[in-house]
N, C-alpha and C. Protein backbone atom coordinates (compact mmCIF):
# COMPACT_ATOMS: atom_id res chain seq x y z
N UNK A 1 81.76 74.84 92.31
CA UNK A 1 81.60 75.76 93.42
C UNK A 1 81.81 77.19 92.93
N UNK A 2 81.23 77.84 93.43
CA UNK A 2 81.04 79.85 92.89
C UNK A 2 81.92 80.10 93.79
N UNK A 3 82.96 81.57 92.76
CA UNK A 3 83.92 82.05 93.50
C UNK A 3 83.37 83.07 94.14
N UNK A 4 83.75 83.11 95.33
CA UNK A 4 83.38 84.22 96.41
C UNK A 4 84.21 85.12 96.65
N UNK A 5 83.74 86.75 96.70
CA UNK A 5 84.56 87.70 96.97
C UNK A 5 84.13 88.51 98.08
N UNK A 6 84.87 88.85 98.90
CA UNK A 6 84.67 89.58 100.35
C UNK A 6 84.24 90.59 100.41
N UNK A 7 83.27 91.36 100.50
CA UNK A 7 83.32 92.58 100.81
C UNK A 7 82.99 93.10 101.57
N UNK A 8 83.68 94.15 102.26
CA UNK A 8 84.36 95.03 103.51
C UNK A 8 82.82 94.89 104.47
N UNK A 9 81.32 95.12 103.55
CA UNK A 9 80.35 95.29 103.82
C UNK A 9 79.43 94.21 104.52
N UNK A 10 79.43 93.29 103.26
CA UNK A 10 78.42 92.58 103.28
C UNK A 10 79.14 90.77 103.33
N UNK A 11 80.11 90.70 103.70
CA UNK A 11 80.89 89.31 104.05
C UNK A 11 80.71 88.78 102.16
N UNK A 12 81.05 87.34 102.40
CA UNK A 12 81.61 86.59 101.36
C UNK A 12 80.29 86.74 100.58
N UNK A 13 80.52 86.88 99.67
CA UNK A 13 79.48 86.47 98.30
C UNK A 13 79.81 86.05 96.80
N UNK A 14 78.80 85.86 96.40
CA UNK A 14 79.14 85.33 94.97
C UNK A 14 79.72 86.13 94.18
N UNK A 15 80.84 85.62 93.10
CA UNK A 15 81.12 87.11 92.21
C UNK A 15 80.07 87.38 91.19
N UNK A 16 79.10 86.92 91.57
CA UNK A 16 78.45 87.26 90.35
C UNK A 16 77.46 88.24 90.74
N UNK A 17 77.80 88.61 91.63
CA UNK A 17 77.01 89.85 92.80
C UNK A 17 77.51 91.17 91.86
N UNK A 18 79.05 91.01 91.75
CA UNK A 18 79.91 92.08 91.52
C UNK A 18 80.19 92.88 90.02
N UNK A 19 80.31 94.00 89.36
CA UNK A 19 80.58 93.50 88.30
C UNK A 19 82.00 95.08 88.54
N UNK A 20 82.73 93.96 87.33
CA UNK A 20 84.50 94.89 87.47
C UNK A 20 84.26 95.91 86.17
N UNK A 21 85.27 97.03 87.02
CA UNK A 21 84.81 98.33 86.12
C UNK A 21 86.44 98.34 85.73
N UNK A 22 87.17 98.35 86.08
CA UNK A 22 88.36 98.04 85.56
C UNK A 22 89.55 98.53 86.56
N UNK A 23 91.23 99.12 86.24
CA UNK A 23 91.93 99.08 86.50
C UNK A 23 91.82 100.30 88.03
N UNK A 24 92.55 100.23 89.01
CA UNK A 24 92.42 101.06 89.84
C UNK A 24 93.82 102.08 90.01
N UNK A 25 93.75 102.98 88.81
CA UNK A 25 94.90 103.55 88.36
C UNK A 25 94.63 105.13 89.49
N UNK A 26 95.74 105.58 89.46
CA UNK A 26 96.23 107.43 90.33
C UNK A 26 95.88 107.91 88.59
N UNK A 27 94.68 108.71 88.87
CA UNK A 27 94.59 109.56 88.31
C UNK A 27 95.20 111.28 88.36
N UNK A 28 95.52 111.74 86.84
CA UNK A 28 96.39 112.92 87.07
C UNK A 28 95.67 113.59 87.61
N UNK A 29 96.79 114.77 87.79
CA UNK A 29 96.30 116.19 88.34
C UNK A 29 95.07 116.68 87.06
N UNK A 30 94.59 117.52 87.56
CA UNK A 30 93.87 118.36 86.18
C UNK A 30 94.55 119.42 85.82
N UNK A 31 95.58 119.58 85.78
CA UNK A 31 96.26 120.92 84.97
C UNK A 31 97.17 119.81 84.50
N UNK A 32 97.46 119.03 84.38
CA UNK A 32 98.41 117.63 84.05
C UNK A 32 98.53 117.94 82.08
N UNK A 33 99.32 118.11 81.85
CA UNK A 33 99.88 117.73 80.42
C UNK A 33 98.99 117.06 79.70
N UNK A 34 98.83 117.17 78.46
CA UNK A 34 97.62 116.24 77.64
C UNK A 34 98.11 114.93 77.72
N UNK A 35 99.86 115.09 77.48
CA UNK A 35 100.14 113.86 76.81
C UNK A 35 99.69 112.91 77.98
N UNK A 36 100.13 113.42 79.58
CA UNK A 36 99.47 112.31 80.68
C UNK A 36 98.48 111.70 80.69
N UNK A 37 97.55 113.11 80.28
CA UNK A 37 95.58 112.40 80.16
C UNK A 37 95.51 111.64 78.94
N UNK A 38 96.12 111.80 77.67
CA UNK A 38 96.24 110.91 77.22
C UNK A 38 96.71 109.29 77.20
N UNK A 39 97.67 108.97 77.97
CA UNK A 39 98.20 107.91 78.61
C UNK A 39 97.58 107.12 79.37
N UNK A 40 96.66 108.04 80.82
CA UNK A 40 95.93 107.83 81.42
C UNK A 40 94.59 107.13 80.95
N UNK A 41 94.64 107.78 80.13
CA UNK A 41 92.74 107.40 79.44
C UNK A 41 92.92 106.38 78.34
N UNK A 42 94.08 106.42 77.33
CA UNK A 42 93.90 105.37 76.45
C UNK A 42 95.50 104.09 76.40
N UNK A 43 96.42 104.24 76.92
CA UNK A 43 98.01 103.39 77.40
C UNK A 43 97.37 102.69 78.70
N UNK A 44 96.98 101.40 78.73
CA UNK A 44 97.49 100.52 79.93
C UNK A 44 98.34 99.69 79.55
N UNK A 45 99.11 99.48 81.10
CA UNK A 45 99.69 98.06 80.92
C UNK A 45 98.95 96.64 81.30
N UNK A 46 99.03 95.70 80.89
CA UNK A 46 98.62 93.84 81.18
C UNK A 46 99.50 93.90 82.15
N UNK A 47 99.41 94.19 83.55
CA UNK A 47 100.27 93.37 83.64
C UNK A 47 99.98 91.88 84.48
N UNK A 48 101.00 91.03 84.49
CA UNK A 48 100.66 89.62 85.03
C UNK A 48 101.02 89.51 86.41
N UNK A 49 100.22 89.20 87.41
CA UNK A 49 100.30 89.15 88.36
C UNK A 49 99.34 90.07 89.53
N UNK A 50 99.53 90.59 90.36
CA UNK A 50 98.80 91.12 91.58
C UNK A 50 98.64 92.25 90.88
N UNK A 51 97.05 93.21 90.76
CA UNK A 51 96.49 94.37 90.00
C UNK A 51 95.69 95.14 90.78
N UNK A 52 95.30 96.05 91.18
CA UNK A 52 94.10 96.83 91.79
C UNK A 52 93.05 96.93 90.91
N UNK A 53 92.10 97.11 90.97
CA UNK A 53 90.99 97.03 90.03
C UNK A 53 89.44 97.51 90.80
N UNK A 54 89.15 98.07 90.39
CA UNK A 54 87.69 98.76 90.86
C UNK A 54 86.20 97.92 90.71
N UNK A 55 85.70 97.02 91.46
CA UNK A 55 84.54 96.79 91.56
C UNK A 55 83.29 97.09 92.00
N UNK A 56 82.03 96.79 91.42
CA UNK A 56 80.87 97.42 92.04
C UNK A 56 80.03 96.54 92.56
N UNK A 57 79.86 96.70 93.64
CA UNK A 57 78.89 95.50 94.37
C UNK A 57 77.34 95.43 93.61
N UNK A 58 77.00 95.12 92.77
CA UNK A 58 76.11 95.41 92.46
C UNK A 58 74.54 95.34 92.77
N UNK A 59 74.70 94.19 93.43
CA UNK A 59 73.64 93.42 93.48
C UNK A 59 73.44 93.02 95.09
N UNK A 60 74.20 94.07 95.73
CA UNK A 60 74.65 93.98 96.84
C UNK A 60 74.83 95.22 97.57
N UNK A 61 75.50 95.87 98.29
CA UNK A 61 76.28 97.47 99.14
C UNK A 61 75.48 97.89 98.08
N UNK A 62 75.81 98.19 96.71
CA UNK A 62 76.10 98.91 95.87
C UNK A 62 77.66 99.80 95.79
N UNK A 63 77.99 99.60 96.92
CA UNK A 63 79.64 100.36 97.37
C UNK A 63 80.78 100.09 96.10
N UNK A 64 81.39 101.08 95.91
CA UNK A 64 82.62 100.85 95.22
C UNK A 64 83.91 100.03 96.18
N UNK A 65 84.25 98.95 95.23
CA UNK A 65 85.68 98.42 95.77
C UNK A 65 86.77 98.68 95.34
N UNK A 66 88.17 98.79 95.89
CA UNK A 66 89.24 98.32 95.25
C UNK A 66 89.43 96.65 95.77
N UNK A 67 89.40 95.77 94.68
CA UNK A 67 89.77 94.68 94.67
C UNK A 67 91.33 94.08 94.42
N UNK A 68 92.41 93.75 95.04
CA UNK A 68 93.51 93.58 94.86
C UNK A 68 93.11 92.28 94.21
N UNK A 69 93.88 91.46 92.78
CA UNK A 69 93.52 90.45 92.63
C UNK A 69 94.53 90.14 91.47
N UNK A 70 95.11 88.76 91.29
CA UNK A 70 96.02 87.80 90.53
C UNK A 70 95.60 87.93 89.00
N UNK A 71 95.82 88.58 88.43
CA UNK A 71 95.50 88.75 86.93
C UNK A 71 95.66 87.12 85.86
N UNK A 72 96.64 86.42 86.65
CA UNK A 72 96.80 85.13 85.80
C UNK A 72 96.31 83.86 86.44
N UNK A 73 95.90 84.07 88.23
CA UNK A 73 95.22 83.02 88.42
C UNK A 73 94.11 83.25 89.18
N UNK A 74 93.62 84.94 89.11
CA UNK A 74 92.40 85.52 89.52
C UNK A 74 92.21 85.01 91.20
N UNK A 75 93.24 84.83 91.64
CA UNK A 75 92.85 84.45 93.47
C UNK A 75 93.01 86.13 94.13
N UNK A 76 91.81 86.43 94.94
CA UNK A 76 91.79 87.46 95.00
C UNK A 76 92.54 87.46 96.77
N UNK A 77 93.64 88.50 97.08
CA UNK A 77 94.54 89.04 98.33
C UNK A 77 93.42 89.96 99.08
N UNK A 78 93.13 91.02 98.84
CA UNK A 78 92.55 91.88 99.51
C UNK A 78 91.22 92.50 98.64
N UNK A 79 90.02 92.85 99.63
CA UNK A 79 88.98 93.64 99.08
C UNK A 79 88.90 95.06 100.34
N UNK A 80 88.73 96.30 99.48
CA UNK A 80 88.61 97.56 100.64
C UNK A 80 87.88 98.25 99.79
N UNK A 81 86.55 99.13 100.84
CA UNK A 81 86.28 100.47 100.05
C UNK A 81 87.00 101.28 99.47
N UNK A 82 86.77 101.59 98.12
CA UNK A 82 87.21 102.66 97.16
C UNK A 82 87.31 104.13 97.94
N UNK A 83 86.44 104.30 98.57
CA UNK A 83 86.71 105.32 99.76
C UNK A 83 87.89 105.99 100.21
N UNK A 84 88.30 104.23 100.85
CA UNK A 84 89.35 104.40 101.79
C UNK A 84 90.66 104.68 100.55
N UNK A 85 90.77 104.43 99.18
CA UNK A 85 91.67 104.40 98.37
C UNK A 85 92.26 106.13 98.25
N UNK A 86 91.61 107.26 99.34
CA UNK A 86 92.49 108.36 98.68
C UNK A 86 93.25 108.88 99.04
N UNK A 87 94.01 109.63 97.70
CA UNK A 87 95.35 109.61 97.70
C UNK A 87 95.94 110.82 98.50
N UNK A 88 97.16 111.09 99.09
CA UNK A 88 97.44 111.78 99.91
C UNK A 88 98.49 113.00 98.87
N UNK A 89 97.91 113.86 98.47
CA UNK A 89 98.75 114.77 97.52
C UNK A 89 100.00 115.58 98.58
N UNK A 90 101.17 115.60 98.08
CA UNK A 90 102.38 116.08 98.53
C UNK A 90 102.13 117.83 98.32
């Protein structure tokens, strides 16, 4: 059976609709320290367990996702427009 992923748009579909662009990290400020953009752009962490991660409907919306999803047993919690992901600066 094909794993199906939700999106906000277009209901359940195949993942093979989708393809993952990667981590769904807070990007710095732009006057931000090198060493940050450095960190930012080349330091991730693995980590195990629940991750945000950026998908593209591809074959589908075309819409950007944030996909919440299990890094070690890939069961995916939540799918939302990338949209809705911005950040509220202090």
């Amino acid at each position: 059976m094909a794993s199906l992923v939700t999106c906000p748009h277009c209901g359940a579909r195949p993942k093979e609709e989708f393809t993952v662009k990667g981590a769904a990290l807070t990007r710095p400020a732009p006057d931000a320290a090198q060493d940050t953009w450095f960190d930012y752009v080349y330091l991730r962490d693995n980590p195990r367990g629940r991750y945000d991660e950026y998908w593209h409907h591809t074959s589908g919306c075309r819409r950007w996702l944030v996909i919440t999803r299990d890094t070690a047993t890939h069961e995916i919690y939540e799918s939302r427009d990338a949209a809705d992901r911005r950040e509220v600066s202090a």
